[in-house]
N, C-alpha and C. Protein backbone atom coordinates (compact mmCIF):
# COMPACT_ATOMS: atom_id res chain seq x y z
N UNK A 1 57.09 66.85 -107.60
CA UNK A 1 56.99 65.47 -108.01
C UNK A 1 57.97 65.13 -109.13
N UNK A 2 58.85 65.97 -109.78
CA UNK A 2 59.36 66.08 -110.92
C UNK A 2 60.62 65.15 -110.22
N UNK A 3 61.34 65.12 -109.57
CA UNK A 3 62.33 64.20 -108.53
C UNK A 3 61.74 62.86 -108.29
N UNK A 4 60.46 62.31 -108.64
CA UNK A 4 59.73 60.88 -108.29
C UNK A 4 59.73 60.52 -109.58
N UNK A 5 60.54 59.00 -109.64
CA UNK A 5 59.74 58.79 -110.83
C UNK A 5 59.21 57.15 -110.19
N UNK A 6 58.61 56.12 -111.12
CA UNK A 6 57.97 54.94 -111.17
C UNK A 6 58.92 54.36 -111.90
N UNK A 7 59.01 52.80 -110.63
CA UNK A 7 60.37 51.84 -111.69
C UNK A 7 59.20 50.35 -110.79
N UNK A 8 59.62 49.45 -112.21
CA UNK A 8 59.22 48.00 -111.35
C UNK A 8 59.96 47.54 -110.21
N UNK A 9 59.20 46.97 -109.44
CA UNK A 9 59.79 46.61 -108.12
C UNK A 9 60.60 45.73 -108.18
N UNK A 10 61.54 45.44 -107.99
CA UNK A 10 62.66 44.13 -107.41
C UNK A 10 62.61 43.85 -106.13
N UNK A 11 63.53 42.32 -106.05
CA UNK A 11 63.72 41.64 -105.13
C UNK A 11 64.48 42.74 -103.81
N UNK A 12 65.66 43.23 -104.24
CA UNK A 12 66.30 44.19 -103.56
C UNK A 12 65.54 45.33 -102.62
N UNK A 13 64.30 45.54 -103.44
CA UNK A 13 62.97 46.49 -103.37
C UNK A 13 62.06 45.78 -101.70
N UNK A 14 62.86 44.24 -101.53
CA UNK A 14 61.56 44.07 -100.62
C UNK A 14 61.76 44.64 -99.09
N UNK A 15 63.14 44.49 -98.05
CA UNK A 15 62.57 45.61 -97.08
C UNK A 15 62.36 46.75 -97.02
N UNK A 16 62.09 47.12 -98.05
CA UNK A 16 61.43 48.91 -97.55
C UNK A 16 60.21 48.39 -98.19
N UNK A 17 60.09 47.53 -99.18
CA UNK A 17 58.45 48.10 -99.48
C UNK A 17 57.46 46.94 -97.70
N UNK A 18 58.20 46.12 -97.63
CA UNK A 18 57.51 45.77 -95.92
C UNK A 18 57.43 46.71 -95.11
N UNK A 19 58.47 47.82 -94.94
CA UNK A 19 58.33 48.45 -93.93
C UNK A 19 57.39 49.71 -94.39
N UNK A 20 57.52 49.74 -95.51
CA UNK A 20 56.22 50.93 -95.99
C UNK A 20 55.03 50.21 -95.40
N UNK A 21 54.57 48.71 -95.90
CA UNK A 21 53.24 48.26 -95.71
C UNK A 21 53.39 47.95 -94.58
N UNK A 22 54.20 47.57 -93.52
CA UNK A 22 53.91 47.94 -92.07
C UNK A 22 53.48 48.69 -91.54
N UNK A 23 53.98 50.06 -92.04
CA UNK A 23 53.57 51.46 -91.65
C UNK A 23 52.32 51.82 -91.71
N UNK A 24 51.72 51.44 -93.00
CA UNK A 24 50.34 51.74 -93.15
C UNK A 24 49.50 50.83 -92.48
N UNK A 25 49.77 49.56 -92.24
CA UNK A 25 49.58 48.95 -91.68
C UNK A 25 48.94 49.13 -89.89
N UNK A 26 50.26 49.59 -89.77
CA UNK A 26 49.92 50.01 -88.15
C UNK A 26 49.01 51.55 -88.07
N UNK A 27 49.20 52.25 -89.16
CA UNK A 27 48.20 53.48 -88.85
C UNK A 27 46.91 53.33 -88.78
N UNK A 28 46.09 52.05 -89.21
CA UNK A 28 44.87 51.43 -88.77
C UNK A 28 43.92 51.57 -89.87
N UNK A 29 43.92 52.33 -90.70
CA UNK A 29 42.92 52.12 -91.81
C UNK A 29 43.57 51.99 -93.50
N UNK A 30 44.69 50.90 -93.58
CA UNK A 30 44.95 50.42 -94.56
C UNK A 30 44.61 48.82 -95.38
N UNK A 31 44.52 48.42 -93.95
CA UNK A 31 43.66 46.73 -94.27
C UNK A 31 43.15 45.95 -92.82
N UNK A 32 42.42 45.31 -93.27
CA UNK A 32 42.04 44.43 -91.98
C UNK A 32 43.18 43.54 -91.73
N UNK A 33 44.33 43.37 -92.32
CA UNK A 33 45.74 42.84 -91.70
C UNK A 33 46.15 43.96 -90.65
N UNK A 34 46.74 42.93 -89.90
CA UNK A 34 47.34 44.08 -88.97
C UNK A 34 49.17 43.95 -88.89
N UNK A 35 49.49 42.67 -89.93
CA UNK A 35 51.36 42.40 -89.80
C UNK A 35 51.50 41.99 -91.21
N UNK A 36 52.44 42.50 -91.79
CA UNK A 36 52.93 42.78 -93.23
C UNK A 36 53.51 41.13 -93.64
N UNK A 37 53.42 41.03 -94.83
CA UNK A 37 53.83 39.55 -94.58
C UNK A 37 55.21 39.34 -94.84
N UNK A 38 55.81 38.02 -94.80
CA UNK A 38 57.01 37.89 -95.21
C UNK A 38 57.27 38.20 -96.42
N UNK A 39 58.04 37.90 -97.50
CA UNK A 39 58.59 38.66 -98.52
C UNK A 39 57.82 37.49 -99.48
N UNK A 40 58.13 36.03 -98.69
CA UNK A 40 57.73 34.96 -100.05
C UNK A 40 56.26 34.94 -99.76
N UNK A 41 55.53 35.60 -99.15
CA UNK A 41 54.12 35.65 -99.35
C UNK A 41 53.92 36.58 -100.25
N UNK A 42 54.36 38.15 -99.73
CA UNK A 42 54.10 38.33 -100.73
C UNK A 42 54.30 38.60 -101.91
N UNK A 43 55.53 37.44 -102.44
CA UNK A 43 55.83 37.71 -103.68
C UNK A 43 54.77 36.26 -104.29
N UNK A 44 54.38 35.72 -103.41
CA UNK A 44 53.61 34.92 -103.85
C UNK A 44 51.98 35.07 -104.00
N UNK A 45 51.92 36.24 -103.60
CA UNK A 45 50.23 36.70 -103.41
C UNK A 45 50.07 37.83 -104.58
N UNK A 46 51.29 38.20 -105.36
CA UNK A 46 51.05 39.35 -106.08
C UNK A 46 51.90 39.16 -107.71
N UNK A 47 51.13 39.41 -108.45
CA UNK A 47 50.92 39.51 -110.00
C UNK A 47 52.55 40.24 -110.31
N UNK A 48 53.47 39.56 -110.80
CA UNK A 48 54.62 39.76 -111.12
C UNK A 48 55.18 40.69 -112.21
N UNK A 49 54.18 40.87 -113.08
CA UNK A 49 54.77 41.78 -113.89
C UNK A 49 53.40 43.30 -113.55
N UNK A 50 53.16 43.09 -112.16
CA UNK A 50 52.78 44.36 -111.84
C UNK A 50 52.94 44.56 -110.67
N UNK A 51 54.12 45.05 -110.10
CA UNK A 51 54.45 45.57 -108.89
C UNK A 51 55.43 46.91 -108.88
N UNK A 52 55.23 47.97 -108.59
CA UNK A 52 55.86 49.27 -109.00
C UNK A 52 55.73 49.86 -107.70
N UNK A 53 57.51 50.50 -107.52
CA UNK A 53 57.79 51.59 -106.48
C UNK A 53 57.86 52.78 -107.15
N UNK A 54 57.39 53.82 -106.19
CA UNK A 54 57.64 55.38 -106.45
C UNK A 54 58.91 55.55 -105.97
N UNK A 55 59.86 55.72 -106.11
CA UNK A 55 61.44 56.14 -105.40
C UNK A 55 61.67 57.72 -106.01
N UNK A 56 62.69 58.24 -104.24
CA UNK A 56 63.35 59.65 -105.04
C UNK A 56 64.55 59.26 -105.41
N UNK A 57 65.35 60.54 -106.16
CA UNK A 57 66.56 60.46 -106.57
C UNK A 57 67.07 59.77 -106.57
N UNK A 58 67.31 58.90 -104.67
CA UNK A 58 68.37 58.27 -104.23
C UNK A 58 67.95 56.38 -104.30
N UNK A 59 67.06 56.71 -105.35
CA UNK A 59 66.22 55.14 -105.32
C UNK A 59 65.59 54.77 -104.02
N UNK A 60 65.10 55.48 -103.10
CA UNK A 60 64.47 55.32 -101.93
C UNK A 60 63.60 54.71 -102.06
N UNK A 61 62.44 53.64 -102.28
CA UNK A 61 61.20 53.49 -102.18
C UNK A 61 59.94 54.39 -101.24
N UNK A 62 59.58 55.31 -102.04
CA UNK A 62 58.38 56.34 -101.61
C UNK A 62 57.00 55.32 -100.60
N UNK A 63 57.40 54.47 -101.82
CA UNK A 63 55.44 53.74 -101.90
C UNK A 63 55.72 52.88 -102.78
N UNK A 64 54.44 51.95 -102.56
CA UNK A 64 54.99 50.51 -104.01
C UNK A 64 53.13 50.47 -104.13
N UNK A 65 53.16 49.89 -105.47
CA UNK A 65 52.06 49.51 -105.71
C UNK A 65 51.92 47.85 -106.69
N UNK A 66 50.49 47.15 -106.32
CA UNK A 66 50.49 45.64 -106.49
C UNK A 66 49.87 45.54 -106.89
N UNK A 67 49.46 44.52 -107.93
CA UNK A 67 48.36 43.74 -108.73
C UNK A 67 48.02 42.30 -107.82
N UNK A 68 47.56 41.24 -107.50
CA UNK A 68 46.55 40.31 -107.25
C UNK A 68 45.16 40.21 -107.94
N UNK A 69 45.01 38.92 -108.13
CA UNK A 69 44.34 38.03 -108.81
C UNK A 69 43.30 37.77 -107.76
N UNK A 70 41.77 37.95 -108.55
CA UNK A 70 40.80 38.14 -107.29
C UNK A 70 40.26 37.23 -107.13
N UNK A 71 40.52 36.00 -108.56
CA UNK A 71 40.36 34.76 -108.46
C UNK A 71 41.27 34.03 -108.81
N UNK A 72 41.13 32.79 -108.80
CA UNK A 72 42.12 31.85 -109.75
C UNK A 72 40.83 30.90 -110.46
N UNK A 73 39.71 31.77 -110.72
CA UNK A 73 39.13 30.68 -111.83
C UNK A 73 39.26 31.27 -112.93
N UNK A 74 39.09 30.40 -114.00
CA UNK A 74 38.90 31.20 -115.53
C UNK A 74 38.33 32.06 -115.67
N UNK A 75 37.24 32.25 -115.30
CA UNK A 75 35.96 32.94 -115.46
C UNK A 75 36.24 34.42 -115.21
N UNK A 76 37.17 34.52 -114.08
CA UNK A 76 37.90 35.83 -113.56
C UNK A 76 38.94 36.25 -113.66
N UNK A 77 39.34 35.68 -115.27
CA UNK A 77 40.24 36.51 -115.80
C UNK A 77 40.04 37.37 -116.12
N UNK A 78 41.25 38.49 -115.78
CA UNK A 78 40.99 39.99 -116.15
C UNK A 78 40.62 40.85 -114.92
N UNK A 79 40.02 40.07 -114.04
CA UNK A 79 39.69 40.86 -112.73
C UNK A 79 40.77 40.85 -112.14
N UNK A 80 41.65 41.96 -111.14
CA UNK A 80 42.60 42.50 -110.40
C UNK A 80 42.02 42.89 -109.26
N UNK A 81 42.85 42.87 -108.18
CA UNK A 81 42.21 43.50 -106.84
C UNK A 81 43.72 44.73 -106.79
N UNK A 82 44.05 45.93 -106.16
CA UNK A 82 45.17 46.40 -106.76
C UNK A 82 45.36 47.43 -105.09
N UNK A 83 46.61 47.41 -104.83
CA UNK A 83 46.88 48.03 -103.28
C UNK A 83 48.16 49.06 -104.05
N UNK A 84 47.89 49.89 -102.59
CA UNK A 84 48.83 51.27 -102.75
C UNK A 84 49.36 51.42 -101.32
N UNK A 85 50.43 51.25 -100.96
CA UNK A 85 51.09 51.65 -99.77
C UNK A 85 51.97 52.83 -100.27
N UNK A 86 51.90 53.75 -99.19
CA UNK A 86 52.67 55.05 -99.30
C UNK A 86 53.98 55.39 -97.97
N UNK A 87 54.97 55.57 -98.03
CA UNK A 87 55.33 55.80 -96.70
C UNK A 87 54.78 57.18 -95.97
N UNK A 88 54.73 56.90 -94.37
CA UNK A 88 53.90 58.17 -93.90
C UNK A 88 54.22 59.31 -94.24
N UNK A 89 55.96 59.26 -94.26
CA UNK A 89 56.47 60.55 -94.35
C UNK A 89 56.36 61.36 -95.84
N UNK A 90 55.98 60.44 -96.54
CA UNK A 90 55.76 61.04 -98.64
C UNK A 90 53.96 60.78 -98.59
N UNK A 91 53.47 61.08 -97.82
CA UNK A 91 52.07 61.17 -97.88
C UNK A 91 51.74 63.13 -98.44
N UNK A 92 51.01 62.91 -99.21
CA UNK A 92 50.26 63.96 -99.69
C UNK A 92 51.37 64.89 -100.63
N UNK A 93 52.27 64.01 -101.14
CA UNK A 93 52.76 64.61 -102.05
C UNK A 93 52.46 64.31 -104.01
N UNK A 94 51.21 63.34 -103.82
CA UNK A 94 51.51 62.58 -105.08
C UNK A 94 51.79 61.74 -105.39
N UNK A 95 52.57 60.84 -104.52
CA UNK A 95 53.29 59.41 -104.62
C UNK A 95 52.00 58.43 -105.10
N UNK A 96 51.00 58.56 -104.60
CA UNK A 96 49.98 57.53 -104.38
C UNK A 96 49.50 57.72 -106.01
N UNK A 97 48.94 59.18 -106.41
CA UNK A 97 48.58 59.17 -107.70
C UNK A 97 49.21 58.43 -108.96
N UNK A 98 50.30 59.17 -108.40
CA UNK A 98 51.30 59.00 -109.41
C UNK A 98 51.72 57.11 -109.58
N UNK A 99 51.58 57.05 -108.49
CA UNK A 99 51.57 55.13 -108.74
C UNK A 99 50.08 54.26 -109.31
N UNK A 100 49.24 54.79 -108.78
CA UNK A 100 47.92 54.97 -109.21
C UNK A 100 47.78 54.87 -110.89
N UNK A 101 48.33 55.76 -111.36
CA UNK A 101 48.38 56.11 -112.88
C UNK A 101 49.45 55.12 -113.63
N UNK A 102 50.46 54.98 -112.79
CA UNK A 102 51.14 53.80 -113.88
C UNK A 102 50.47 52.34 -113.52
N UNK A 103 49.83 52.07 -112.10
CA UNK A 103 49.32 51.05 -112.45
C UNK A 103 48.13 50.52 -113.17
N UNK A 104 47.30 51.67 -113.43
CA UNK A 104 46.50 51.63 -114.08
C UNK A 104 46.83 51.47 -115.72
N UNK A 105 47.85 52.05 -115.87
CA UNK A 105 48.52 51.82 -117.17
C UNK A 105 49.03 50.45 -117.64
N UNK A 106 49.52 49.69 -116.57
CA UNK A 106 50.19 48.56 -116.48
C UNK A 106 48.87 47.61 -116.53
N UNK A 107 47.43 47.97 -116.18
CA UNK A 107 46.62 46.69 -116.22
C UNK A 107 46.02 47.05 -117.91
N UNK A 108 45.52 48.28 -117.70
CA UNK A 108 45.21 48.24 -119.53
C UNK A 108 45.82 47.90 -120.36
N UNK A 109 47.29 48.15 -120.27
CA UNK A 109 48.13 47.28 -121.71
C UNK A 109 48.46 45.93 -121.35
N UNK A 110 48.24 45.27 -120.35
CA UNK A 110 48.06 43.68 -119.92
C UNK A 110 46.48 43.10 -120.64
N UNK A 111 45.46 43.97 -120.56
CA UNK A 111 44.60 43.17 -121.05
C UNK A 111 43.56 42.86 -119.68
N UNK A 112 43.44 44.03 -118.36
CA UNK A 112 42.77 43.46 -117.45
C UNK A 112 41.45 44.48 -117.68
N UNK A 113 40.46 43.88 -117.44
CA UNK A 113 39.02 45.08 -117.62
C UNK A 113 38.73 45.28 -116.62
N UNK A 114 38.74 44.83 -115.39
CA UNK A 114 38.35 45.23 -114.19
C UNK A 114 39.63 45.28 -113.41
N UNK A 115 39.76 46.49 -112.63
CA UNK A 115 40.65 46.39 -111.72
C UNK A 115 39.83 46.92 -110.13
N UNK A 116 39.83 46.06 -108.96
CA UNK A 116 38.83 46.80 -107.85
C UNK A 116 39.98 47.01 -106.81
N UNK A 117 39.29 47.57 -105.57
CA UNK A 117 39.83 48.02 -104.68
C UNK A 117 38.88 47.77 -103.37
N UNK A 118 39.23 47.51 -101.94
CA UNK A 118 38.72 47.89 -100.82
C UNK A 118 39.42 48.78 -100.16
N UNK A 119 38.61 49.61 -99.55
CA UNK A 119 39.27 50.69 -98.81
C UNK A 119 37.80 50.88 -97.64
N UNK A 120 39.05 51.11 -96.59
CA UNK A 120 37.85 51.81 -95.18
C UNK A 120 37.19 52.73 -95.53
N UNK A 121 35.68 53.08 -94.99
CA UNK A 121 35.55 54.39 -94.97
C UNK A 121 36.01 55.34 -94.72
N UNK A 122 36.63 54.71 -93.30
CA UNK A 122 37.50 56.14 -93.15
C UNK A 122 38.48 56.87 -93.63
N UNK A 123 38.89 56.16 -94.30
CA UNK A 123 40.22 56.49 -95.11
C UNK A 123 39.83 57.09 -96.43
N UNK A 124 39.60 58.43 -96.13
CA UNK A 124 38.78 59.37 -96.94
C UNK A 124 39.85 59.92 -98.15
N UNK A 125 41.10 59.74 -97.87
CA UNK A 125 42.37 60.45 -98.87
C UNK A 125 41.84 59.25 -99.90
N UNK A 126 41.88 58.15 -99.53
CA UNK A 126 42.06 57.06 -100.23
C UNK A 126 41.05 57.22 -101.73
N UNK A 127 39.49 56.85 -100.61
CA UNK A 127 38.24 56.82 -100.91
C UNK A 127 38.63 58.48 -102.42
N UNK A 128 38.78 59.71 -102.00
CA UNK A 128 39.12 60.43 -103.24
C UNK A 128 40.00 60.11 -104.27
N UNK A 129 41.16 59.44 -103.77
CA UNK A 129 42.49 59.24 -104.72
C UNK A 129 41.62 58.45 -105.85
N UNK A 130 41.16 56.93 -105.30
CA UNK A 130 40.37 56.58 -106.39
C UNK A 130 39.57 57.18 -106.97
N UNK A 131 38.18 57.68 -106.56
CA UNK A 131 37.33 58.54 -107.54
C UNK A 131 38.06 59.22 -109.23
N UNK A 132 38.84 60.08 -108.34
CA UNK A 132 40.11 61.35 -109.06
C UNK A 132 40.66 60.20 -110.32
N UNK A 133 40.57 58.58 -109.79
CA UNK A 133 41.92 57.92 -111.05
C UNK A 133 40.50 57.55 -111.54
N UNK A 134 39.06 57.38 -111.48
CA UNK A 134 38.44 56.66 -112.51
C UNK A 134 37.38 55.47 -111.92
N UNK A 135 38.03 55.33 -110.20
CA UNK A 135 37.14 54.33 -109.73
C UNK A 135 35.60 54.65 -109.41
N UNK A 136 35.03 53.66 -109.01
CA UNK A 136 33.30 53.90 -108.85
C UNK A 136 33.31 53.03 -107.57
N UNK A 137 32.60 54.08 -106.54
CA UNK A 137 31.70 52.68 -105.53
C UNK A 137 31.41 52.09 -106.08
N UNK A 138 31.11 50.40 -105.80
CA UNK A 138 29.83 49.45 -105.75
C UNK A 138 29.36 49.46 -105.05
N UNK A 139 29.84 49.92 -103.41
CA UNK A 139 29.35 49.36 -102.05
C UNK A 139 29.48 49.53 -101.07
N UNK A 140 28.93 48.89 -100.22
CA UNK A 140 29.93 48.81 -98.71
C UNK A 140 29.72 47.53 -98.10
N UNK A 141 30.57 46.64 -97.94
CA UNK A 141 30.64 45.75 -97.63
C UNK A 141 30.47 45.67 -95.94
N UNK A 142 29.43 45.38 -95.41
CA UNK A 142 29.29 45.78 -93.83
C UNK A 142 29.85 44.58 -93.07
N UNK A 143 31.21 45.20 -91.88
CA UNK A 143 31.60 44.63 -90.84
C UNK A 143 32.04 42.89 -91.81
N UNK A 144 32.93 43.36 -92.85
CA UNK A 144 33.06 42.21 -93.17
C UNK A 144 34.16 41.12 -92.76
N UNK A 145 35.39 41.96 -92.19
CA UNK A 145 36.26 41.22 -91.61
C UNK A 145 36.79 42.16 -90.41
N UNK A 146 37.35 40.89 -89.53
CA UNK A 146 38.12 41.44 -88.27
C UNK A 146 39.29 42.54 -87.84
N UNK A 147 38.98 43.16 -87.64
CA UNK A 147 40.65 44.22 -87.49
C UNK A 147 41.03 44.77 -85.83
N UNK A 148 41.51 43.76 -85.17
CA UNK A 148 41.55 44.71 -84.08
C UNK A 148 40.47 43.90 -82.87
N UNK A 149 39.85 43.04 -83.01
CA UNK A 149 38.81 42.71 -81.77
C UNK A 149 37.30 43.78 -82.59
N UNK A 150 37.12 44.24 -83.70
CA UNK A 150 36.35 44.50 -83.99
C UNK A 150 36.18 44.36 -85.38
N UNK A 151 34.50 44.51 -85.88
CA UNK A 151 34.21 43.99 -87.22
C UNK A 151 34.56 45.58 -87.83
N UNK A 152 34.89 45.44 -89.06
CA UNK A 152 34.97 46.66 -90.04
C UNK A 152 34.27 47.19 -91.67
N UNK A 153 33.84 47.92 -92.08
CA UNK A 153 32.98 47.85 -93.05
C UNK A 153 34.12 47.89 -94.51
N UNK A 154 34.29 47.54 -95.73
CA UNK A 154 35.08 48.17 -96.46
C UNK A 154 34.28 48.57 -97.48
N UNK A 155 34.86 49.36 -98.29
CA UNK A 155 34.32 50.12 -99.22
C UNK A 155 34.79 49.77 -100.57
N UNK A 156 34.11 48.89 -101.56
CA UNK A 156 34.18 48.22 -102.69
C UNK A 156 34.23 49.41 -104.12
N UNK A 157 35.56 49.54 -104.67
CA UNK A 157 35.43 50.66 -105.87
C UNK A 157 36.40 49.76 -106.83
N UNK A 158 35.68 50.01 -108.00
CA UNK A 158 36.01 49.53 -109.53
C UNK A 158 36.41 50.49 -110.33
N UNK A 159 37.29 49.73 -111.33
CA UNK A 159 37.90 50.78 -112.77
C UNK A 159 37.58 50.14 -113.85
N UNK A 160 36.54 49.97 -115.08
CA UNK A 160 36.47 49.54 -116.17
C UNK A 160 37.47 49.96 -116.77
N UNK A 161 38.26 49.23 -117.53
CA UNK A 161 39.55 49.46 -118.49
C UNK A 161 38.32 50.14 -119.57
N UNK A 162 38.44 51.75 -120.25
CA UNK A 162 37.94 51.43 -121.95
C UNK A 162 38.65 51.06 -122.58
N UNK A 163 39.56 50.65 -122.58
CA UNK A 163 40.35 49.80 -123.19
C UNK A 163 40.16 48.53 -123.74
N UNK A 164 40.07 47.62 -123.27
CA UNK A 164 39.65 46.18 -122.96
C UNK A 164 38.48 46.01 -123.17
């Protein structure tokens, strides 16, 4: 992992980090989306001074990771919803942690106290990666949205900042 490091994402940054979240995308247990969006979605769906790629050496984008806003009322400031795409081929090397940890870094010195997550059940790497950074079930949200011609359950996990 000593060859990976974490840089903020740029504009330049956006087809590979689509084709990363395509990827995961199409492997079936990364979201109830099933097509990555255009670039001005999602530069418009995601928290700007928190978006970070894992790249090697060659500035490759590994994996990117995102902040979103889980509301837009007052009341839910501070709450984050926060995604991790990895490319298939840098799976299980660390990429995910390791983005994991700076974004978690990036919401505590912002000032966010809650940061959550959904994840499938099945997606058991996932379901640990969080535990391992600090997250907690709340839940399981049963068959809550569509993926595929079928309903799907997700799995609701939180990070209290002690920070904040």
């Amino acid at each position: 992992m000593a060859d990976i490091t974490v840089r903020p994402m740029a504009p330049d940054d956006a087809d590979r980090v689509l084709a990363i979240y395509q990827a995961g995308l199409d492997g079936g247990n990364a979201s109830l989306e099933t097509t990555a969006p255009t670039w001005t979605a999602f530069d418009t769906g995601k928290l700007p001074d928190h978006r970070l790629v894992a790249v090697d050496p060659d500035d490759t984008a590994l994996g990117w990771a995102a902040l979103s806003p889980t509301s837009n009322r007052a009341v839910y400031a501070g709450v984050v919803e926060h995604t991790v795409y990895i490319d298939p081929a840098a799976q299980g090397r660390g990429v995910a942690r390791l983005l994991l940890d700076a974004l978690i870094t990036s919401t505590d010195a912002a000032g966010n106290w809650t940061t959550q997550a959904g994840v499938f059940p099945e997606n058991a790497a996932s379901l640990a990666l969080h535990q391992r950074a600090g997250f907690r079930v709340i839940g399981t949200r049963e068959r809550i949205g569509r993926h595929h011609a079928r309903r799907r359950d997700v799995v609701l996990l939180e990070r209290r900042s002690p920070t904040t």
